[in-house]
PDB file of N, CA and C in Angstrom:
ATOM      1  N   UNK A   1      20.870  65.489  32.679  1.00  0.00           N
ATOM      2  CA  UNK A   1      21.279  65.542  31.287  1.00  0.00           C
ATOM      3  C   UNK A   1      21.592  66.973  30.869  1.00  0.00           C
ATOM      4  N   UNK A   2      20.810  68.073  31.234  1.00  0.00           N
ATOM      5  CA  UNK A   2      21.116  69.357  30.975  1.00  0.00           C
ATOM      6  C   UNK A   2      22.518  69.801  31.580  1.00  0.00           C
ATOM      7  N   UNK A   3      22.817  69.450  32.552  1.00  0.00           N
ATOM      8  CA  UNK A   3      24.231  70.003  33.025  1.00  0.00           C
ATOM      9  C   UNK A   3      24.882  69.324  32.434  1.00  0.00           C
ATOM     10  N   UNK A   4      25.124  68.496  31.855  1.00  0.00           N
ATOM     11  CA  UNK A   4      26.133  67.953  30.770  1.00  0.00           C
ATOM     12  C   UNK A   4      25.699  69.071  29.517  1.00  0.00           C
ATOM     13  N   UNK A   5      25.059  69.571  29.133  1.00  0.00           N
ATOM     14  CA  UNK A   5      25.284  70.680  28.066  1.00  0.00           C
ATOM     15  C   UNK A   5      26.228  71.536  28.693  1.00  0.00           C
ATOM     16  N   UNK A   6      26.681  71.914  29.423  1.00  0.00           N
ATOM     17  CA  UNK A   6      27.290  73.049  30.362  1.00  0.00           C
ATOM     18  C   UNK A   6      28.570  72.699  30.908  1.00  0.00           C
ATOM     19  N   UNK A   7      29.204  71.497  31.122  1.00  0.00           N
ATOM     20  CA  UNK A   7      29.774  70.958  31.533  1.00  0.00           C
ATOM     21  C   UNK A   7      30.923  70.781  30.865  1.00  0.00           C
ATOM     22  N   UNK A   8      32.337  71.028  30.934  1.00  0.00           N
ATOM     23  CA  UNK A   8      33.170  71.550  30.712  1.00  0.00           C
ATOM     24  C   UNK A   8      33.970  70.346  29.862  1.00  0.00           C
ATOM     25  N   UNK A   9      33.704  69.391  30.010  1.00  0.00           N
ATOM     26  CA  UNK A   9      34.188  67.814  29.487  1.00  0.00           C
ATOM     27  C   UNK A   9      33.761  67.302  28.589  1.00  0.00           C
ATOM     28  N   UNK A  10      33.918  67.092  27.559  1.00  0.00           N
ATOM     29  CA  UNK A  10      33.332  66.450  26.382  1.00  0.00           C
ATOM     30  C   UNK A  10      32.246  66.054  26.318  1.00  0.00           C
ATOM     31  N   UNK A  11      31.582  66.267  25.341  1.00  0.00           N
ATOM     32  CA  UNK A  11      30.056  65.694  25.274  1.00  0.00           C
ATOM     33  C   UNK A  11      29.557  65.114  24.363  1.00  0.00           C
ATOM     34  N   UNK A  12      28.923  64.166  24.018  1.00  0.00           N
ATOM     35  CA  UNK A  12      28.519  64.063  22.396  1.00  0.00           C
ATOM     36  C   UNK A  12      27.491  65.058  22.300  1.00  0.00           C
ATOM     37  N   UNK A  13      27.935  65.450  20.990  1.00  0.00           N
ATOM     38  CA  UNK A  13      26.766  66.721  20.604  1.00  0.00           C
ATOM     39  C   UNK A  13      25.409  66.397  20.255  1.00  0.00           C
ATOM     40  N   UNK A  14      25.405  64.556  20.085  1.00  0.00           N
ATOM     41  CA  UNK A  14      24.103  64.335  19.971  1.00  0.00           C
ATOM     42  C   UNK A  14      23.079  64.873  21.051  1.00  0.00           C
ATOM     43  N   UNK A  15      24.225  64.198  22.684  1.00  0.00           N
ATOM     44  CA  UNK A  15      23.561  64.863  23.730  1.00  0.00           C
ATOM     45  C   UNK A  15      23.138  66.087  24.083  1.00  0.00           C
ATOM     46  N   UNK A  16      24.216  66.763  23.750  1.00  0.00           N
ATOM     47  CA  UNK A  16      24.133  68.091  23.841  1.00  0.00           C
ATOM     48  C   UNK A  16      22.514  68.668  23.382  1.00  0.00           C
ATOM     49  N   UNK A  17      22.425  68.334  22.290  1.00  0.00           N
ATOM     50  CA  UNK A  17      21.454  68.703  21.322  1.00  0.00           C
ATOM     51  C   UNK A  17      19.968  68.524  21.640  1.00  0.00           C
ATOM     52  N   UNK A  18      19.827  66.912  22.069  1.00  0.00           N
ATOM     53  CA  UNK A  18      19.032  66.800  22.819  1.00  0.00           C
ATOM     54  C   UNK A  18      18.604  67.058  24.112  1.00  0.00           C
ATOM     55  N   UNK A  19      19.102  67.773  24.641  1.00  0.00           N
ATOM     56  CA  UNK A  19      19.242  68.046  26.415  1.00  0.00           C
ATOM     57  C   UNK A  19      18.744  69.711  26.263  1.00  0.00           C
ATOM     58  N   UNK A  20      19.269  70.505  25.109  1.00  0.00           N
ATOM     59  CA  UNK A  20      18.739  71.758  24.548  1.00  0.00           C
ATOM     60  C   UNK A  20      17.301  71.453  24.052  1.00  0.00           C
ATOM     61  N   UNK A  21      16.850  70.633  23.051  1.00  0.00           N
ATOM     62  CA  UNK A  21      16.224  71.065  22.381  1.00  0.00           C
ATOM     63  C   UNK A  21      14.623  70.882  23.552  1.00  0.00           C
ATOM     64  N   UNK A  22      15.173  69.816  24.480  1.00  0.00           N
ATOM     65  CA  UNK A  22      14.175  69.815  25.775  1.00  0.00           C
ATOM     66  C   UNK A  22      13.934  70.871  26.641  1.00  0.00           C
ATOM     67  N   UNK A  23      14.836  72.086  26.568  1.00  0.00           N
ATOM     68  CA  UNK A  23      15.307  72.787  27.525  1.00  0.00           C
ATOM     69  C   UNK A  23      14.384  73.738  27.067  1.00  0.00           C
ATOM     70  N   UNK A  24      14.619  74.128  25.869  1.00  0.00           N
ATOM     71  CA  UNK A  24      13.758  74.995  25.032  1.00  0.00           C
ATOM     72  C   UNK A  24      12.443  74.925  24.533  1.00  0.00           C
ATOM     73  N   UNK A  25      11.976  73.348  25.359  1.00  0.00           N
ATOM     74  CA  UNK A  25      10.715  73.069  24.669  1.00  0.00           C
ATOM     75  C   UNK A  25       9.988  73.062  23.375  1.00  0.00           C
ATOM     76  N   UNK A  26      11.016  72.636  22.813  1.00  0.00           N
ATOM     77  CA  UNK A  26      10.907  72.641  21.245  1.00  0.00           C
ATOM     78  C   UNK A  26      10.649  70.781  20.630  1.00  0.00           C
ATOM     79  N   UNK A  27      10.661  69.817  21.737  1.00  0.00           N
ATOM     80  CA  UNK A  27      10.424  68.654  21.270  1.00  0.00           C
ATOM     81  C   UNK A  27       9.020  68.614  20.742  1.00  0.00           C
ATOM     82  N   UNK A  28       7.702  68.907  21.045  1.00  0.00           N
ATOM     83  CA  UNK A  28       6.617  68.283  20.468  1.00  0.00           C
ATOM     84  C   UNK A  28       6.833  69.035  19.122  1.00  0.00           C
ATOM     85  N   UNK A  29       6.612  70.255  18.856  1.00  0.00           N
ATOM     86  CA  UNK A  29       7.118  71.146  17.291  1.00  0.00           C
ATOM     87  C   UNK A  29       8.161  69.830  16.592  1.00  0.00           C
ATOM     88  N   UNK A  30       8.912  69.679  17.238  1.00  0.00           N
ATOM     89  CA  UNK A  30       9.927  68.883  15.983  1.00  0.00           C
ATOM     90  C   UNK A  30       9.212  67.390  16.070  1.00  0.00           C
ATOM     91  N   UNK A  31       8.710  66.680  16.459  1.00  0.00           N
ATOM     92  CA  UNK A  31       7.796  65.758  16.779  1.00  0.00           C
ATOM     93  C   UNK A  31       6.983  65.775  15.802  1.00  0.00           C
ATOM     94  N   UNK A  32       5.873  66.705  15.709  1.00  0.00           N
ATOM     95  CA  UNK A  32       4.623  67.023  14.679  1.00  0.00           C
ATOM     96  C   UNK A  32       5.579  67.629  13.518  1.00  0.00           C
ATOM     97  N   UNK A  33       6.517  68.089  13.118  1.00  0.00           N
ATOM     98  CA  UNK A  33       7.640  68.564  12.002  1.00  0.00           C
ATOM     99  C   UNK A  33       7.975  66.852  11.068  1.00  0.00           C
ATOM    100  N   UNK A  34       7.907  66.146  11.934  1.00  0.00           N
ATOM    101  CA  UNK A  34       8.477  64.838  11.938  1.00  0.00           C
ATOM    102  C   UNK A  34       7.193  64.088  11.497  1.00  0.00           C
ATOM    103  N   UNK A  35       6.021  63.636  11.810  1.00  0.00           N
ATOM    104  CA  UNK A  35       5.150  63.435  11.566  1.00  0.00           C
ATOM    105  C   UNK A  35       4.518  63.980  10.296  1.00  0.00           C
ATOM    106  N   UNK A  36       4.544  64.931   9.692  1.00  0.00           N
ATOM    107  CA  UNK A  36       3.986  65.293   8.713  1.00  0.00           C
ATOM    108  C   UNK A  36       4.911  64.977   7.770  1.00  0.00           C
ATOM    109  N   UNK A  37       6.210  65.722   7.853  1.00  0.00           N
ATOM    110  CA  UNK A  37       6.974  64.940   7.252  1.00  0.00           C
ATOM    111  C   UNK A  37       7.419  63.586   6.452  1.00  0.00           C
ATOM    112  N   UNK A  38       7.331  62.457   7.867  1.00  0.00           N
ATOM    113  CA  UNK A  38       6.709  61.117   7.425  1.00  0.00           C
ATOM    114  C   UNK A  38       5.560  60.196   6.721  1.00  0.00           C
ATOM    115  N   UNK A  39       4.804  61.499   7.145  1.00  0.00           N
ATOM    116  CA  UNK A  39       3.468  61.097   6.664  1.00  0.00           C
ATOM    117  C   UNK A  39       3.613  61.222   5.009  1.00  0.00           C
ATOM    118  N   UNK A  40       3.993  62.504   4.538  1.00  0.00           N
ATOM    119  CA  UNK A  40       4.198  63.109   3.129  1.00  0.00           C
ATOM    120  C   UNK A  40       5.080  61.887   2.469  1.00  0.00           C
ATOM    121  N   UNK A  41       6.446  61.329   3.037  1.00  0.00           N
ATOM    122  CA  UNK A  41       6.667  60.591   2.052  1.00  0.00           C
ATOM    123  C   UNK A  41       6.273  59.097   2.188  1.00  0.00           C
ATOM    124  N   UNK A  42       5.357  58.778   3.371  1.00  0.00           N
ATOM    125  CA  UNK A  42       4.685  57.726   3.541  1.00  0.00           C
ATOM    126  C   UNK A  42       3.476  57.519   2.185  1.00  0.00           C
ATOM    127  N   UNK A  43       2.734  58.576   2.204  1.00  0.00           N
ATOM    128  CA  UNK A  43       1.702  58.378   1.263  1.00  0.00           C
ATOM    129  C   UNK A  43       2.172  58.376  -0.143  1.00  0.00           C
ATOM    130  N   UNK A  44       3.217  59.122  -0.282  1.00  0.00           N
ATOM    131  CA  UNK A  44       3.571  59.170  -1.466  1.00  0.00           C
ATOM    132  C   UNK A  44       2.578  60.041  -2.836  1.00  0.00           C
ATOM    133  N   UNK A  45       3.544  60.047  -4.382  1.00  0.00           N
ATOM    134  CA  UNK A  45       3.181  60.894  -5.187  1.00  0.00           C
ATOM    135  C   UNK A  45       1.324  60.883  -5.214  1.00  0.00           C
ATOM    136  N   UNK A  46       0.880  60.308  -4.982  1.00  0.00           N
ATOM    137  CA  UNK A  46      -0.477  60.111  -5.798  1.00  0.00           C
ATOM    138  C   UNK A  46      -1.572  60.510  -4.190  1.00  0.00           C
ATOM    139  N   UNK A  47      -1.135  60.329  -3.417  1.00  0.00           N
ATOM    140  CA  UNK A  47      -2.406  60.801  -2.464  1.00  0.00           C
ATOM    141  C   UNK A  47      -1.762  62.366  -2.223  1.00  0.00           C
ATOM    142  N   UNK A  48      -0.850  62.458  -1.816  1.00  0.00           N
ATOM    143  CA  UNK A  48      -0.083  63.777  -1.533  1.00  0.00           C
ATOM    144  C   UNK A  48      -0.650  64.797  -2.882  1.00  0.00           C
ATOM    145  N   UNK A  49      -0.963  64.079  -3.975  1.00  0.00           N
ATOM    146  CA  UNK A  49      -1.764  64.887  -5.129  1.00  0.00           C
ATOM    147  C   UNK A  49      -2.841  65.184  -4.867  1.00  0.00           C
ATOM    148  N   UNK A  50      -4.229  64.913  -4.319  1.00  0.00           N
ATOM    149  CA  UNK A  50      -5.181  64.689  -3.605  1.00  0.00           C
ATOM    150  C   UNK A  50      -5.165  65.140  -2.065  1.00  0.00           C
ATOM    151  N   UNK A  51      -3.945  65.919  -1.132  1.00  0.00           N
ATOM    152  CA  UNK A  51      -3.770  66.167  -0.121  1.00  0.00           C
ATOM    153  C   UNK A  51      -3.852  67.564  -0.197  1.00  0.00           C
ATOM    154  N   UNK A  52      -5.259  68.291   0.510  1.00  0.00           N
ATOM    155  CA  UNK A  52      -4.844  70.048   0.457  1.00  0.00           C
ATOM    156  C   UNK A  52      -3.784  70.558   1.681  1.00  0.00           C
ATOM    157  N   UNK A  53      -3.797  69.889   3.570  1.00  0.00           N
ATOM    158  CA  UNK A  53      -3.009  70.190   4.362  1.00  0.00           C
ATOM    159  C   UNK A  53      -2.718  69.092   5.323  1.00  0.00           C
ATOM    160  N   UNK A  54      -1.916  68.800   6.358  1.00  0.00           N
ATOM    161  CA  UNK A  54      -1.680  68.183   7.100  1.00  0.00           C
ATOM    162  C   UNK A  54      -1.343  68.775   8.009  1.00  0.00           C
ATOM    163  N   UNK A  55      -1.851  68.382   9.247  1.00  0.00           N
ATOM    164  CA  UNK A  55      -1.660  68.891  10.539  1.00  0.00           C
ATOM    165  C   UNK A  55      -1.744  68.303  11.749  1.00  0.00           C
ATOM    166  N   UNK A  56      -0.844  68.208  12.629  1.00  0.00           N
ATOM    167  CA  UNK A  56      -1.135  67.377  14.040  1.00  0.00           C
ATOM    168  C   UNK A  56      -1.276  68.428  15.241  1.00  0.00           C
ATOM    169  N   UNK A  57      -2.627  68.053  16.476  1.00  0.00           N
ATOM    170  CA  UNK A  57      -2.859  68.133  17.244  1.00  0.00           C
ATOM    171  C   UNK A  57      -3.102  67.351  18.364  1.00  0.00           C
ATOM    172  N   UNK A  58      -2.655  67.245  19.200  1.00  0.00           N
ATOM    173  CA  UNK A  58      -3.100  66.306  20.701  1.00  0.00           C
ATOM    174  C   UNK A  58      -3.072  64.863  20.243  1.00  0.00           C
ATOM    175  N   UNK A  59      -2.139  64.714  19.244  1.00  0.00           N
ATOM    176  CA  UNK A  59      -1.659  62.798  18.913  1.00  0.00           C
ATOM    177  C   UNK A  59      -2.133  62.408  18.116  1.00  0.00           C
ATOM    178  N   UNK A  60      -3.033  63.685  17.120  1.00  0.00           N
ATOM    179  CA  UNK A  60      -4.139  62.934  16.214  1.00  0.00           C
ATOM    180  C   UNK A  60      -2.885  63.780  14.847  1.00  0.00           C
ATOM    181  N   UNK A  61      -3.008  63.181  14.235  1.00  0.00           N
ATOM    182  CA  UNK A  61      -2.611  63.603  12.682  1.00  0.00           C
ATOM    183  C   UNK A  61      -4.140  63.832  11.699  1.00  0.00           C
ATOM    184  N   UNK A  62      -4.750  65.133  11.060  1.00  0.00           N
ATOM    185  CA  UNK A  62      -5.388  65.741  10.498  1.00  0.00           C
ATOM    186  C   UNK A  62      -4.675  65.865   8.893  1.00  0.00           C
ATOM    187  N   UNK A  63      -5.634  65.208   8.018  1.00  0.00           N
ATOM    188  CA  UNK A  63      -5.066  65.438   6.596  1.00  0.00           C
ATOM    189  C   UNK A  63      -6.503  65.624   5.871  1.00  0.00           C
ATOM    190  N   UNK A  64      -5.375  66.532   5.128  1.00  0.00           N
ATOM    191  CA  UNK A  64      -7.384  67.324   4.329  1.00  0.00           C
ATOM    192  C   UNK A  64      -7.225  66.656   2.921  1.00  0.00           C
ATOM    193  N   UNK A  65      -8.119  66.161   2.995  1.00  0.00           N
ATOM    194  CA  UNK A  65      -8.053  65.231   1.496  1.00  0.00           C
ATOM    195  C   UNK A  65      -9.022  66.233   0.245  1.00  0.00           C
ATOM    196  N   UNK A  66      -9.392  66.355  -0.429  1.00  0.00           N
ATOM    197  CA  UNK A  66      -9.449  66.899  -1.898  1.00  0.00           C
ATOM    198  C   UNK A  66     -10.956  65.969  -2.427  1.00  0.00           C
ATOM    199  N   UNK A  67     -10.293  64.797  -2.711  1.00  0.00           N
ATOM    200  CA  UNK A  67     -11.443  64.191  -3.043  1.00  0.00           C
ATOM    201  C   UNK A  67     -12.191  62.882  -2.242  1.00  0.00           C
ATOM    202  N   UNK A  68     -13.614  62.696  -1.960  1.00  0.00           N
ATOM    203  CA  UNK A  68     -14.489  62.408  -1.516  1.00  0.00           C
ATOM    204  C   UNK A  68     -13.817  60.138  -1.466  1.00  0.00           C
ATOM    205  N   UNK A  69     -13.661  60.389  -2.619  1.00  0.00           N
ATOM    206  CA  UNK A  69     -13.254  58.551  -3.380  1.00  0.00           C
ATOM    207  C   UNK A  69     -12.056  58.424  -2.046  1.00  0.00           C
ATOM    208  N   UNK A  70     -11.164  59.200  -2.311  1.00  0.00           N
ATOM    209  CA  UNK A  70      -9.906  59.027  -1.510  1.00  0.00           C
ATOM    210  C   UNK A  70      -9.798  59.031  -0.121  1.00  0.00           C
ATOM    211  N   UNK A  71     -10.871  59.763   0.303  1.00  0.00           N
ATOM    212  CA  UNK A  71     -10.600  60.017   2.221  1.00  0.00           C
ATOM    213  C   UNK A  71     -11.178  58.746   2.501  1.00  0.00           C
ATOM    214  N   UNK A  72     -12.623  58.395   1.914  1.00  0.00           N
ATOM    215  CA  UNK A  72     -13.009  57.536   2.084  1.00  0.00           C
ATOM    216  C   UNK A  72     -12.344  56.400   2.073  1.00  0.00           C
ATOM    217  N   UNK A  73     -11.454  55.839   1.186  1.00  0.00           N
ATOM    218  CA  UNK A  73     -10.526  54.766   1.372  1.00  0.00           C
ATOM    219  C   UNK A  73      -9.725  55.047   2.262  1.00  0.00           C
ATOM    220  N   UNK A  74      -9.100  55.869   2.381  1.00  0.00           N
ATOM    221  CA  UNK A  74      -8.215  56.475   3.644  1.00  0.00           C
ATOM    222  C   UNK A  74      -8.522  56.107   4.587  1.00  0.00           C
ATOM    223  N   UNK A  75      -9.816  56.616   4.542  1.00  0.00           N
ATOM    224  CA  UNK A  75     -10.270  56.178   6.288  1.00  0.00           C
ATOM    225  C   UNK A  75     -10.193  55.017   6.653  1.00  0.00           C
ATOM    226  N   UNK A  76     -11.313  54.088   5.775  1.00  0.00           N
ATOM    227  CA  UNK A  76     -11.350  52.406   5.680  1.00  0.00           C
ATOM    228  C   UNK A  76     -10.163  52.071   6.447  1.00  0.00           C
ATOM    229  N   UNK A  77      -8.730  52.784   5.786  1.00  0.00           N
ATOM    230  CA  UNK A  77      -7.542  51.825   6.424  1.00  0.00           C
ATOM    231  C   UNK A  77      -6.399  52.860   6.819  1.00  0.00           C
ATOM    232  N   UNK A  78      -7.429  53.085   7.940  1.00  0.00           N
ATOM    233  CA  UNK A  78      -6.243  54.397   8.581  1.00  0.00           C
ATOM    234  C   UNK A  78      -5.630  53.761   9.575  1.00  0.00           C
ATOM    235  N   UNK A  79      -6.139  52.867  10.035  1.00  0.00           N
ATOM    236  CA  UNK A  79      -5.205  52.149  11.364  1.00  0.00           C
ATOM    237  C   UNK A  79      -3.996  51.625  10.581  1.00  0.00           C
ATOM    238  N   UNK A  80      -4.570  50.663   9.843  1.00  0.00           N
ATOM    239  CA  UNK A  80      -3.027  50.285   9.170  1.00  0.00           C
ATOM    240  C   UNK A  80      -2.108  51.327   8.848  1.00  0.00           C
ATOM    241  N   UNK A  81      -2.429  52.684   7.924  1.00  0.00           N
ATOM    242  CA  UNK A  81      -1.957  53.938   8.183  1.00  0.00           C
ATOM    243  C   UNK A  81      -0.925  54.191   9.165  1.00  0.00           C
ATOM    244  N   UNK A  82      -1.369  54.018  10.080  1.00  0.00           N
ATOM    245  CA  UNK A  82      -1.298  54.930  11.515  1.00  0.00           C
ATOM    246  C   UNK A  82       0.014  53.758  12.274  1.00  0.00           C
ATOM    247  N   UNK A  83      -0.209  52.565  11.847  1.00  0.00           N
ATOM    248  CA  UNK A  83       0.705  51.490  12.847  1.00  0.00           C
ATOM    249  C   UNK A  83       2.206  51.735  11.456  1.00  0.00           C
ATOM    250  N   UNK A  84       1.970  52.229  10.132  1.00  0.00           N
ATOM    251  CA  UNK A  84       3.186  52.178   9.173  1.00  0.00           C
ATOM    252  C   UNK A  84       3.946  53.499   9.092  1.00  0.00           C
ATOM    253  N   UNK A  85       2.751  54.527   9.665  1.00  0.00           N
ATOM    254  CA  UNK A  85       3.425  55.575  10.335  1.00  0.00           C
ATOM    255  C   UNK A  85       4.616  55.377  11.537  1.00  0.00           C
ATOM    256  N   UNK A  86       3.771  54.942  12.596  1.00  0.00           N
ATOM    257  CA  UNK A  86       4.461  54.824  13.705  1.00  0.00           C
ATOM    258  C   UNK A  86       5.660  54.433  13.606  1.00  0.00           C
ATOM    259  N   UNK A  87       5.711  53.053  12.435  1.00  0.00           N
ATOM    260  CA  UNK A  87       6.865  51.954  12.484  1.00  0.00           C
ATOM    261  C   UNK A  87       7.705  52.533  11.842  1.00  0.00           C
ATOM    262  N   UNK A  88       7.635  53.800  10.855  1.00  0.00           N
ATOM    263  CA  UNK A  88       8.231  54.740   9.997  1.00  0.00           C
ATOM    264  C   UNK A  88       9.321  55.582  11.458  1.00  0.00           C
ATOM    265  N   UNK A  89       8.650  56.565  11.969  1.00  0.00           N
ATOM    266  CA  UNK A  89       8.957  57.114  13.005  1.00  0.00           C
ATOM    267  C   UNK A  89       9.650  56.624  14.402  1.00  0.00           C
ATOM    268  N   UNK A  90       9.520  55.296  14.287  1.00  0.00           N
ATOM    269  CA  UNK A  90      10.631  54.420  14.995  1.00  0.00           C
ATOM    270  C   UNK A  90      10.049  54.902  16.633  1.00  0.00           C
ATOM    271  N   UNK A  91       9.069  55.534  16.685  1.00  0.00           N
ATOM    272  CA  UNK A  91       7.754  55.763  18.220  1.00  0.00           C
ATOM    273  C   UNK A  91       6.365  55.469  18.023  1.00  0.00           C
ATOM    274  N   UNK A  92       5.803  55.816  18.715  1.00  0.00           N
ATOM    275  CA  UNK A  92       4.378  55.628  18.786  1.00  0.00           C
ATOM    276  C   UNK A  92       3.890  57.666  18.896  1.00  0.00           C
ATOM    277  N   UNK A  93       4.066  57.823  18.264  1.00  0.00           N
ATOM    278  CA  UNK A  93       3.898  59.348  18.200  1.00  0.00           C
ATOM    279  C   UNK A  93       1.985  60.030  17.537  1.00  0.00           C
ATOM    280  N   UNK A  94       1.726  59.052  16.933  1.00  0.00           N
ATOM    281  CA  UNK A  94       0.297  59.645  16.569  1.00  0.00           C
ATOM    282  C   UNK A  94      -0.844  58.242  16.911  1.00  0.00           C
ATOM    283  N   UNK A  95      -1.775  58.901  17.707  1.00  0.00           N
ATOM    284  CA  UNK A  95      -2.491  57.524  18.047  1.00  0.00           C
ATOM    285  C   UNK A  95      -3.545  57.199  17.278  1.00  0.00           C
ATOM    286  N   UNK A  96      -3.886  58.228  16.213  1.00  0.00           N
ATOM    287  CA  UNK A  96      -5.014  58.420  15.582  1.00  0.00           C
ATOM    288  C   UNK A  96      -5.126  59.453  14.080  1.00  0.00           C
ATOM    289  N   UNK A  97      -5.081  58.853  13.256  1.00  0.00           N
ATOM    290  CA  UNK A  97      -5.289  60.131  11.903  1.00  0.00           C
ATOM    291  C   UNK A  97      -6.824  60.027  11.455  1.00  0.00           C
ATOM    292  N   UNK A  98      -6.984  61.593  11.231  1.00  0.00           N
ATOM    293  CA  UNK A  98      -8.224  61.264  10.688  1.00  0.00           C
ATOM    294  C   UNK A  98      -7.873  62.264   9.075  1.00  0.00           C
ATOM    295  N   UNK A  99      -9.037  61.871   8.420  1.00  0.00           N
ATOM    296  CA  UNK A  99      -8.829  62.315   7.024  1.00  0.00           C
ATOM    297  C   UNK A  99     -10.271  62.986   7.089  1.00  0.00           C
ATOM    298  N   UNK A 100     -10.224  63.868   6.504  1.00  0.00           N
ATOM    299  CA  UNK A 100     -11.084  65.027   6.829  1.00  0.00           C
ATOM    300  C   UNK A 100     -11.168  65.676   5.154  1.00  0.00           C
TER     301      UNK A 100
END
């Protein structure tokens, strides 16, 4: 796939793009870019009010919640969370959020 970036014959630049952005090792960064992202307009206005940071490490998505009422429900139903994430993101990209 990379020598088609290089390759003198037409390419779709989708390919292109993707064949770089592997090259450069920049997929998990745009991955977790993507994930938080999703996550933010997944939860929407009212927890994102109640959200101090979000952060992903090693497949887990980390969200710092504010108040005590809220993580706690969070948690209760983080799997469901986590499978409307995924289905958002069109992968299986986070196997686990915790609310912290």
């Amino acid at each position: 796939m990379l020598m088609a970036a290089y390759s003198n014959k037409p390419q779709p630049l989708g390919d292109v793009m993707q064949a770089l952005i592997d090259r450069w090792g920049l997929r998990k960064k745009i991955d977790e870019a993507r994930i938080i992202e999703a996550w933010a307009t997944l939860a929407g206005a009212t927890i994102n009010g109640v959200t101090d940071k979000a952060w992903v490490k090693g497949g887990r998505l980390y969200v710092r919640i504010r108040s005590a009422a809220w993580r706690h429900e969070l948690h209760l139903r983080r799997q469901a969370w986590r499978a409307r994430l995924n289905d958002q993101l069109g992968e299986n990209l986070v196997q686990e959020i915790v609310f912290c």
